[in-house]
C-alpha atoms as a PDB file:
ATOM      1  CA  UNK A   1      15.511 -10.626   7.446  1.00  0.00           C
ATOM      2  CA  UNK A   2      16.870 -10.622  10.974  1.00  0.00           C
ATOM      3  CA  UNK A   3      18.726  -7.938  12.703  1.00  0.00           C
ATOM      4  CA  UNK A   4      22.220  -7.802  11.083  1.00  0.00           C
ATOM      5  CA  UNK A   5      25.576  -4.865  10.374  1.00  0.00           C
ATOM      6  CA  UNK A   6      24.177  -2.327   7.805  1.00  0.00           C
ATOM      7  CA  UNK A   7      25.041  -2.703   4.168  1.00  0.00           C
ATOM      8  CA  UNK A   8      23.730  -0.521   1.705  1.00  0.00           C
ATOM      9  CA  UNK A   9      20.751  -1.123  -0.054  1.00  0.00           C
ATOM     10  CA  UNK A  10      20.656  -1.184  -3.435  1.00  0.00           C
ATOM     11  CA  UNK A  11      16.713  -0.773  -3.829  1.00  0.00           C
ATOM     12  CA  UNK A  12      17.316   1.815  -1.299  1.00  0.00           C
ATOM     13  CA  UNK A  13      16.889   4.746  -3.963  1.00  0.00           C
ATOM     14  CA  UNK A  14      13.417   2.884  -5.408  1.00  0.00           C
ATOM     15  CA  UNK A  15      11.974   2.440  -2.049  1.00  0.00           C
ATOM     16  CA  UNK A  16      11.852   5.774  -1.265  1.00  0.00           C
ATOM     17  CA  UNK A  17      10.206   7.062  -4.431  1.00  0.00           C
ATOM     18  CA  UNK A  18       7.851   4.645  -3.945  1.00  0.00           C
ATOM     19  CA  UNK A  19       6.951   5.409  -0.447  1.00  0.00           C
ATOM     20  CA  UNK A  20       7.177   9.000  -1.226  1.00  0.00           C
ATOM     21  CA  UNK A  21       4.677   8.557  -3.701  1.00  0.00           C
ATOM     22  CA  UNK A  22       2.174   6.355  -0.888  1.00  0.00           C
ATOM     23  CA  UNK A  23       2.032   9.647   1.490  1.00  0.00           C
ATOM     24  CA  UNK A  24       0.228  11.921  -1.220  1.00  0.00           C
ATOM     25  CA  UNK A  25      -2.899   9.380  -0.032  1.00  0.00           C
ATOM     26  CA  UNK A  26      -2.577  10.945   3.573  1.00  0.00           C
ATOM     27  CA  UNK A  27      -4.491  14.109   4.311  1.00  0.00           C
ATOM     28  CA  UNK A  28      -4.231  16.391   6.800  1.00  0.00           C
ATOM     29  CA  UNK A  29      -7.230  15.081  10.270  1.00  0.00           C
ATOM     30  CA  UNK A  30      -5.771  11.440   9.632  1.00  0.00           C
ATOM     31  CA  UNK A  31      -5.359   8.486  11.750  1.00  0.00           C
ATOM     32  CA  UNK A  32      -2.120   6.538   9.710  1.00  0.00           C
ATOM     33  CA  UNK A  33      -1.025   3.465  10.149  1.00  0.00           C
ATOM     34  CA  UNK A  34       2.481   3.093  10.140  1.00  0.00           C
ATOM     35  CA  UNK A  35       4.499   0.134   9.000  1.00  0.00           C
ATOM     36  CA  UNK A  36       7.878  -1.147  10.004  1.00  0.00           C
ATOM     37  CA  UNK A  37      10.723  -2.107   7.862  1.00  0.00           C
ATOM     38  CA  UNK A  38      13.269  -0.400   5.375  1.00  0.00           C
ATOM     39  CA  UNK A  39      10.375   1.005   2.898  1.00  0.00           C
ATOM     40  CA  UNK A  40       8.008   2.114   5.419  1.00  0.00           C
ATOM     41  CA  UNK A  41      10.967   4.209   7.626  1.00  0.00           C
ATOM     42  CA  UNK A  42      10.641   6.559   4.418  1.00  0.00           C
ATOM     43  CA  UNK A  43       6.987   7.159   4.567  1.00  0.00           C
ATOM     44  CA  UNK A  44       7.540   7.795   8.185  1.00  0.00           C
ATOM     45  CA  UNK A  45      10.557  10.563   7.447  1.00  0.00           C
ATOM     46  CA  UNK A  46       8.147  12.130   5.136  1.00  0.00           C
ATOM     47  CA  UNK A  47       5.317  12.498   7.031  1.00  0.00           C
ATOM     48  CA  UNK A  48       7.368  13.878   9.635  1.00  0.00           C
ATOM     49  CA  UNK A  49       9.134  16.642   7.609  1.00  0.00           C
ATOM     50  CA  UNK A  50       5.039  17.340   5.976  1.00  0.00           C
ATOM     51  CA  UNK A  51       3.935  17.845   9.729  1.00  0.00           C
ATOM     52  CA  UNK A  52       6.793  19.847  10.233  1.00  0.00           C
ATOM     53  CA  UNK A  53       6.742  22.194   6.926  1.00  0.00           C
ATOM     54  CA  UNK A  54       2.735  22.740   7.582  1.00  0.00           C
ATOM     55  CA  UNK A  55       1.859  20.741   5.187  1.00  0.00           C
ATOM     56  CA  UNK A  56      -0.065  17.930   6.984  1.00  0.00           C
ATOM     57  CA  UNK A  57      -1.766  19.065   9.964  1.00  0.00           C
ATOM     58  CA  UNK A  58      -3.684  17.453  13.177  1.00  0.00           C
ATOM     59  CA  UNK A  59      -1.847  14.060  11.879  1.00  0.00           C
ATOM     60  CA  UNK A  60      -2.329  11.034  14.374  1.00  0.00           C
ATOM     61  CA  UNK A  61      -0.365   7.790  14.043  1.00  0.00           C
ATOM     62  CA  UNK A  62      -0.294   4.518  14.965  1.00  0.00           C
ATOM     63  CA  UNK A  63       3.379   2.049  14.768  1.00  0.00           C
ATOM     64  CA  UNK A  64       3.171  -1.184  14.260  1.00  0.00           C
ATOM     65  CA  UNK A  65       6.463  -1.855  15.862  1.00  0.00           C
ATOM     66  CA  UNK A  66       8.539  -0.708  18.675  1.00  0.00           C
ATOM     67  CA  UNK A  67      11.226   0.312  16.181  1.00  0.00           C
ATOM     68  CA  UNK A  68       8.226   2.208  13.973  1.00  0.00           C
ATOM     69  CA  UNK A  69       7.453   4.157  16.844  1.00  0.00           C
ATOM     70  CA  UNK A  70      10.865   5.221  18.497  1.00  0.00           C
ATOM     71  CA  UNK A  71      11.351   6.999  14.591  1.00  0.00           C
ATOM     72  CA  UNK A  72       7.733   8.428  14.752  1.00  0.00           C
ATOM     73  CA  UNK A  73       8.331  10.349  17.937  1.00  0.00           C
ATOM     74  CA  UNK A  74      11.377  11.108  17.080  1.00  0.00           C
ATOM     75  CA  UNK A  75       9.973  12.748  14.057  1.00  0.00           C
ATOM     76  CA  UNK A  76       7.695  14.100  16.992  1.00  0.00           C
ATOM     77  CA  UNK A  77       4.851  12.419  15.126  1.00  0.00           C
ATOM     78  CA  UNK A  78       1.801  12.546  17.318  1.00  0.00           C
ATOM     79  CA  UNK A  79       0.790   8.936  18.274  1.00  0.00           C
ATOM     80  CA  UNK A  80      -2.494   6.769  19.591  1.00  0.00           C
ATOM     81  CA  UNK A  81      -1.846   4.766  22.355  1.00  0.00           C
ATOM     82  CA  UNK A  82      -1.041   1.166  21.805  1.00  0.00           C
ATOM     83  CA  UNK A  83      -5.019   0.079  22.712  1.00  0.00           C
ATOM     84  CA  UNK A  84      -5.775   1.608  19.472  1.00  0.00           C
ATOM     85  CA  UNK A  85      -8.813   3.634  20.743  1.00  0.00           C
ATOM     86  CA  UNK A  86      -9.803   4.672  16.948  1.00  0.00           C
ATOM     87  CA  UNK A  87     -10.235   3.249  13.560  1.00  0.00           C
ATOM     88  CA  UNK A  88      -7.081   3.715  11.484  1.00  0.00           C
ATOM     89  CA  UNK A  89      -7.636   5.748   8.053  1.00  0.00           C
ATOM     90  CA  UNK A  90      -4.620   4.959   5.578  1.00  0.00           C
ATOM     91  CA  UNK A  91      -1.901   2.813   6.421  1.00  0.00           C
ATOM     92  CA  UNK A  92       1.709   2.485   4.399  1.00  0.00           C
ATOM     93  CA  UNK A  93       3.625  -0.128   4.873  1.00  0.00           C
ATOM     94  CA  UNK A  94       6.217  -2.408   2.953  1.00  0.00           C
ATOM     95  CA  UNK A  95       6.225  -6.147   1.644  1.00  0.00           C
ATOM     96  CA  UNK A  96       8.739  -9.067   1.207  1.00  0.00           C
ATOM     97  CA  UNK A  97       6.708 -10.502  -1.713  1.00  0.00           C
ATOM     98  CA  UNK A  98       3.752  -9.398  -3.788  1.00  0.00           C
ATOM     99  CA  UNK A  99       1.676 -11.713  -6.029  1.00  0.00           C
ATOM    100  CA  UNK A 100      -0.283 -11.011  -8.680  1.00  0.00           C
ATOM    101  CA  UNK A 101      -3.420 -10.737  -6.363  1.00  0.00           C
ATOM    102  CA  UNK A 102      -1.838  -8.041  -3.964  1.00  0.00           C
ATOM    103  CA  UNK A 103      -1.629 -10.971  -1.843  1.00  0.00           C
ATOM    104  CA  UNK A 104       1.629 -11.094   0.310  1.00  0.00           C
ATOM    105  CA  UNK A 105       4.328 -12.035   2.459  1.00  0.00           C
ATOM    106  CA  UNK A 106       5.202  -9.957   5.411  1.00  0.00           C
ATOM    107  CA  UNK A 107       7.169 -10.641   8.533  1.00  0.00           C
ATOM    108  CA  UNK A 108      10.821 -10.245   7.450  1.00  0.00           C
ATOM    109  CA  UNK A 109      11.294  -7.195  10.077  1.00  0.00           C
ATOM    110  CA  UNK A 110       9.652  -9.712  12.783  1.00  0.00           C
ATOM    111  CA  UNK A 111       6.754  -7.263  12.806  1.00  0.00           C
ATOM    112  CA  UNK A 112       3.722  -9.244  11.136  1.00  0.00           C
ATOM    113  CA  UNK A 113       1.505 -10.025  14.359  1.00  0.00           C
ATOM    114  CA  UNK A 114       1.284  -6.338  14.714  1.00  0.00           C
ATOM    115  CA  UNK A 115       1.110  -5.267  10.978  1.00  0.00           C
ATOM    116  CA  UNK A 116      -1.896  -7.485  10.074  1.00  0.00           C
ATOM    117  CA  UNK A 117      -3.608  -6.438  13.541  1.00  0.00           C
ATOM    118  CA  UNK A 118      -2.949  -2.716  11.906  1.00  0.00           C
ATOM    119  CA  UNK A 119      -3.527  -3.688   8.345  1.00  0.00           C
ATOM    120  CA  UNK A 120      -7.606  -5.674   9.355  1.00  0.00           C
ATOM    121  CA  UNK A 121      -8.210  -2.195  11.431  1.00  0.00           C
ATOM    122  CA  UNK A 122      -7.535   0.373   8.517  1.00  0.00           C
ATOM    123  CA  UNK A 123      -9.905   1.363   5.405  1.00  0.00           C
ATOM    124  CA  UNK A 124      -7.031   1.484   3.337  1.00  0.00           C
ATOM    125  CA  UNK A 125      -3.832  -0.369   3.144  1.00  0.00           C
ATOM    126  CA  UNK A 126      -1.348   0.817   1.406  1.00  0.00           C
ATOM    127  CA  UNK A 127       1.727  -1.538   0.503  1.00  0.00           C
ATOM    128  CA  UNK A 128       5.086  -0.123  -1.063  1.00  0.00           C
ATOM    129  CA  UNK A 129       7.723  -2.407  -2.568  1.00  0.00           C
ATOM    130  CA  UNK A 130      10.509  -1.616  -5.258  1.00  0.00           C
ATOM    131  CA  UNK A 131      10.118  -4.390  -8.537  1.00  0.00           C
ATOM    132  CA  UNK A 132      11.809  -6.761  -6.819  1.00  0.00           C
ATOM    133  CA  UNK A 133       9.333  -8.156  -4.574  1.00  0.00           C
ATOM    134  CA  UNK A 134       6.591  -8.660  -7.604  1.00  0.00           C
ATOM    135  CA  UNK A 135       6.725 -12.396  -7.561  1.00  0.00           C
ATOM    136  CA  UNK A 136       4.316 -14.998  -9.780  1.00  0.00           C
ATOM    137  CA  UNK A 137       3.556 -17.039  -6.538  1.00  0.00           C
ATOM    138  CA  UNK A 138       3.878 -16.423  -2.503  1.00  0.00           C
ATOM    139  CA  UNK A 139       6.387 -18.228  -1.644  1.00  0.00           C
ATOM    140  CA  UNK A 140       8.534 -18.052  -4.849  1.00  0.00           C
ATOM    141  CA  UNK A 141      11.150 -15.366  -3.545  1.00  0.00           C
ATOM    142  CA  UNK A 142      11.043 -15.322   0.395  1.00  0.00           C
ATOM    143  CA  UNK A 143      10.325 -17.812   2.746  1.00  0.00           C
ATOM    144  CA  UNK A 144       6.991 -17.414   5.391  1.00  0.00           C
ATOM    145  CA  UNK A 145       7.467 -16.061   8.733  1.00  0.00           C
ATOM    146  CA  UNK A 146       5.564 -17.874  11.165  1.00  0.00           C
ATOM    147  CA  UNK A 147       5.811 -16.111  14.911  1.00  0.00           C
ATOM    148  CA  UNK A 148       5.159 -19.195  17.713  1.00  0.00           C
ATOM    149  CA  UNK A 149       4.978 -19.198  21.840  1.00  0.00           C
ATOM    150  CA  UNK A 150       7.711 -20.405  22.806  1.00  0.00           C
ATOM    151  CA  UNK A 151       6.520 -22.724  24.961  1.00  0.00           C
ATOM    152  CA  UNK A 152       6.217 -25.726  22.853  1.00  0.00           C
ATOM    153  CA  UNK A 153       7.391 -24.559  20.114  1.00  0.00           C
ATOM    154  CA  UNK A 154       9.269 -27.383  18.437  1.00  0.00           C
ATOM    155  CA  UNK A 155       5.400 -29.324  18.051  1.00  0.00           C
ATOM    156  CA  UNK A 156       4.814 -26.726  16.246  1.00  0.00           C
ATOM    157  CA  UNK A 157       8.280 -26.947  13.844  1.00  0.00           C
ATOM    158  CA  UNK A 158       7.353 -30.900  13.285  1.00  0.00           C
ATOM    159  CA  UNK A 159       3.856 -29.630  12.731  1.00  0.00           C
ATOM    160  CA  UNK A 160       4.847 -27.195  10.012  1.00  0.00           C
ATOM    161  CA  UNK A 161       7.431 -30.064   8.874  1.00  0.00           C
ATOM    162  CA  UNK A 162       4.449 -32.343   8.171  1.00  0.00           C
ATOM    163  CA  UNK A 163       3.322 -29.441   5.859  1.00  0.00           C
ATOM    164  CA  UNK A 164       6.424 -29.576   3.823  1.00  0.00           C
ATOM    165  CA  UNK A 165       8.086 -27.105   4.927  1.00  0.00           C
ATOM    166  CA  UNK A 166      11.901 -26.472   5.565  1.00  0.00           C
ATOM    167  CA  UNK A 167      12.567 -24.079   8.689  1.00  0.00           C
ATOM    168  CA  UNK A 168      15.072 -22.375  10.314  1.00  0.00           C
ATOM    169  CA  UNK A 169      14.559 -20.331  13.933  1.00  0.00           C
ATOM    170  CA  UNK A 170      15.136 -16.680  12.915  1.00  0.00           C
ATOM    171  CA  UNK A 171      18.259 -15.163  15.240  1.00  0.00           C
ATOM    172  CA  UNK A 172      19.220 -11.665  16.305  1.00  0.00           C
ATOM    173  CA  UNK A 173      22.180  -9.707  15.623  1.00  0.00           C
ATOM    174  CA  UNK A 174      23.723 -11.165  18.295  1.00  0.00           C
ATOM    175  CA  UNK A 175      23.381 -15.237  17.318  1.00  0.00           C
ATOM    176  CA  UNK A 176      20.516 -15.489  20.307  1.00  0.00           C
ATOM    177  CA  UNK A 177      16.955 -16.280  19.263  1.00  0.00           C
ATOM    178  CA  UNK A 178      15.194 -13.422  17.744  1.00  0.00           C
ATOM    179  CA  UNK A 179      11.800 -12.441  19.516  1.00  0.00           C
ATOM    180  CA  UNK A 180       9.534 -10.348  18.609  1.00  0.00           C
ATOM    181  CA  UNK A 181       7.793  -7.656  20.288  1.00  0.00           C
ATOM    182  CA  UNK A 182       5.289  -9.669  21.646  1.00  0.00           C
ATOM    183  CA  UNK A 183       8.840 -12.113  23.118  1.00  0.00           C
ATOM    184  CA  UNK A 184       7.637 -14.801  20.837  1.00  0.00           C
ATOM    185  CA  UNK A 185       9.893 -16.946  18.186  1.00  0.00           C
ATOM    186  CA  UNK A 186      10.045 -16.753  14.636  1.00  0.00           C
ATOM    187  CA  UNK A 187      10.430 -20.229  12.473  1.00  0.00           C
ATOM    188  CA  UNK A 188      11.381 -18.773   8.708  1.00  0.00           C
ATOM    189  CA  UNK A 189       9.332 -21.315   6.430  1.00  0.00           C
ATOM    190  CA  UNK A 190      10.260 -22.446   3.122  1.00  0.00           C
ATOM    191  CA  UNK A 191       7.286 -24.379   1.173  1.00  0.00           C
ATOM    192  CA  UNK A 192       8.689 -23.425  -2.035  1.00  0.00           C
ATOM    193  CA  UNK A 193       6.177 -21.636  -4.295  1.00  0.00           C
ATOM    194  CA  UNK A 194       2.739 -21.991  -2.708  1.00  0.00           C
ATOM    195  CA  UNK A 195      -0.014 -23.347  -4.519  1.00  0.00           C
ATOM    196  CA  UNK A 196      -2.684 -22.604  -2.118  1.00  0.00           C
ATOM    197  CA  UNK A 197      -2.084 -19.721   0.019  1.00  0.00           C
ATOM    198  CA  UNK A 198      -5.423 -19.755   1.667  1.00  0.00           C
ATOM    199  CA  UNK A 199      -5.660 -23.666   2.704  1.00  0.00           C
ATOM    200  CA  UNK A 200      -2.526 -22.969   4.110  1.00  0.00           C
ATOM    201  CA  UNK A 201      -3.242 -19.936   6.053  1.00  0.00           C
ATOM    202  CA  UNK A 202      -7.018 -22.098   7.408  1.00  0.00           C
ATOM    203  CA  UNK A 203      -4.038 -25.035   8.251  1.00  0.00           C
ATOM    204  CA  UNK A 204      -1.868 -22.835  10.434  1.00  0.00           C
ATOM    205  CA  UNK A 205      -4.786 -20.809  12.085  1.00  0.00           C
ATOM    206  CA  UNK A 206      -6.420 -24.024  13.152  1.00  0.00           C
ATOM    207  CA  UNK A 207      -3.099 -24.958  15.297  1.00  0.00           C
ATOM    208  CA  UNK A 208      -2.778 -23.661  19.016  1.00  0.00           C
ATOM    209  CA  UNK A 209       0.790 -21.701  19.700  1.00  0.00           C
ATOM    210  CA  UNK A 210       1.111 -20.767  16.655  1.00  0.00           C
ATOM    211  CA  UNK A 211       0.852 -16.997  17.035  1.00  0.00           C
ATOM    212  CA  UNK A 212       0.682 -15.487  13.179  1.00  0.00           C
ATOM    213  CA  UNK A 213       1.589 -15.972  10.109  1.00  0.00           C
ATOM    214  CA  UNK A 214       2.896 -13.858   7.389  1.00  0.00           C
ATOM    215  CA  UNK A 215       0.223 -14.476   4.243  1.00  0.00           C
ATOM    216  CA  UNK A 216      -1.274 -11.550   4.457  1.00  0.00           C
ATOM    217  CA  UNK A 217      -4.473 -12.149   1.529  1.00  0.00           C
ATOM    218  CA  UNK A 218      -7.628  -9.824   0.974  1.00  0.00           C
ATOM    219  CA  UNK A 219      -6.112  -7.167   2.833  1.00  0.00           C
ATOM    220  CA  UNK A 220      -4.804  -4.583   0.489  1.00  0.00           C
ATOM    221  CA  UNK A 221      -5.891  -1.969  -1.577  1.00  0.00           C
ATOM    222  CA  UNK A 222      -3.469  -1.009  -3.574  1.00  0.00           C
ATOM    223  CA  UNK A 223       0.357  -1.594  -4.249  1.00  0.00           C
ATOM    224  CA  UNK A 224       2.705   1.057  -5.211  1.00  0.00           C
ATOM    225  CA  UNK A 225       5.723  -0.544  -7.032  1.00  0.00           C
ATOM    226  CA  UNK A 226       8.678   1.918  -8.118  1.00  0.00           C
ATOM    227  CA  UNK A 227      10.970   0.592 -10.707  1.00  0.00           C
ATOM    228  CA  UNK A 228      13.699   2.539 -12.578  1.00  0.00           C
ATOM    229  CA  UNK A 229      11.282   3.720 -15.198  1.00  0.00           C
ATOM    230  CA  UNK A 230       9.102   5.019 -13.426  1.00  0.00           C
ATOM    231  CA  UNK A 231       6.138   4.767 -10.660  1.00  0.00           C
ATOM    232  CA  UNK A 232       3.068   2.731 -10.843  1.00  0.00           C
ATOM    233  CA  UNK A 233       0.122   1.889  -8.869  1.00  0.00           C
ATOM    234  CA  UNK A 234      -1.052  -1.740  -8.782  1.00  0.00           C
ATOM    235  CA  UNK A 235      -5.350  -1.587  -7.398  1.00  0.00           C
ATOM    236  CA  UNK A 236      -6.754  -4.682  -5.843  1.00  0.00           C
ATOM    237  CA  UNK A 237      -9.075  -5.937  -8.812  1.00  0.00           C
END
């Protein structure tokens, strides 16, 4: 989850079908959301080379990450500006879990203040994982980012301790305190599988300093999930 030396991937292959696959829902006049983290940097490289080969035209994007956009304009993607003057059309991005809902967790590339900001201002949000990440409950194969203020922030560790969780403050490459975009703190939560996903979400929206947290529920459309076999497209029921 945090920043740390390169090793390959072995979902690296899977991840790109599958985000390969997401871009065919892009057309050409689009404002698209892009998403941050090792899936969504393909959909990003692909749109890129489509703007470049003709293929997409007039394209307009929209990071939700500093790291997102640095690749986009590389890619010389054209981009909004970060007020986000327009409504976003289609946006691809990845997930760290997936439950039979489409509900998720998201957060492990410290980008999941900005992603869900992205993700409640599209029409249609995308999410691309490889099998792995299909899990029977949140909670079940990745612990819950939670992004807090630093000021304060250990009431808000004992607060999330009187929850049941475990936590541990995320750090950067180099053994400092990761922050996030916004400079704020991440405290990686374990609760164990979650039996309630939306009482918890009410519980840590009703507490001041926390920032956001990474259950992202109700908010996608669809879930493309690429496996050895094959592709396949999981719709919000």
């Amino acid at each position: 989850m945090n920043p740390r030396p390169q090793t390959p991937d072995p979902h690296a292959g899977l991840k790109k079908t599958a985000a390969e696959y997401a871009v065919r829902y892009i057309e050409s006049g689009m404002t698209v959301g892009l998403g941050t983290g090792s899936t969504a940097i393909y959909a990003i490289r692909h749109i890129g080379a489509l703007l470049q080969n003709g293929e997409l035209k007039n394209i307009v994007g929209f990071a939700t990450s500093r790291v997102s956009w640095d690749a986009a304009v590389e890619l010389k993607i054209p981009m909004l500006t970060e007020d986000l003057p327009q409504a976003i059309d289609v946006t691809i991005d990845g997930a760290d879990e997936v439950d039979p809902q489409l509900n998720l967790i998201k957060g492990g590339g410290g980008a999941l203040l900005r992603e869900k900001l992205v993700a409640q201002a599209t029409s249609r949000e995308i999410i691309v994982v490889d099998e792995s990440k299909l899990s029977p409950r949140l909670g079940t194969l990745h612990v819950l980012p939670i992004e807090v203020l630093p000021f304060g922030w250990r009431s808000q560790a004992r607060f999330l301790e009187s929850l049941g969780a475990k936590f541990v403050v995320r750090e950067a490459a180099d053994g400092n305190e990761y922050r996030t975009d916004q400079g704020n703190l991440i405290l990686d939560c374990d609760f164990g599988p979650i039996a309630d996903p939306r009482e918890l979400a009410t519980q840590l929206e009703a507490r001041a300093g926390i920032v956001e947290h990474g259950l992202f529920l109700n908010l996608t459309h669809s879930v493309i999930v690429s496996s050895p076999s094959g592709v396949r497209e999981l719709p919000r029921k």
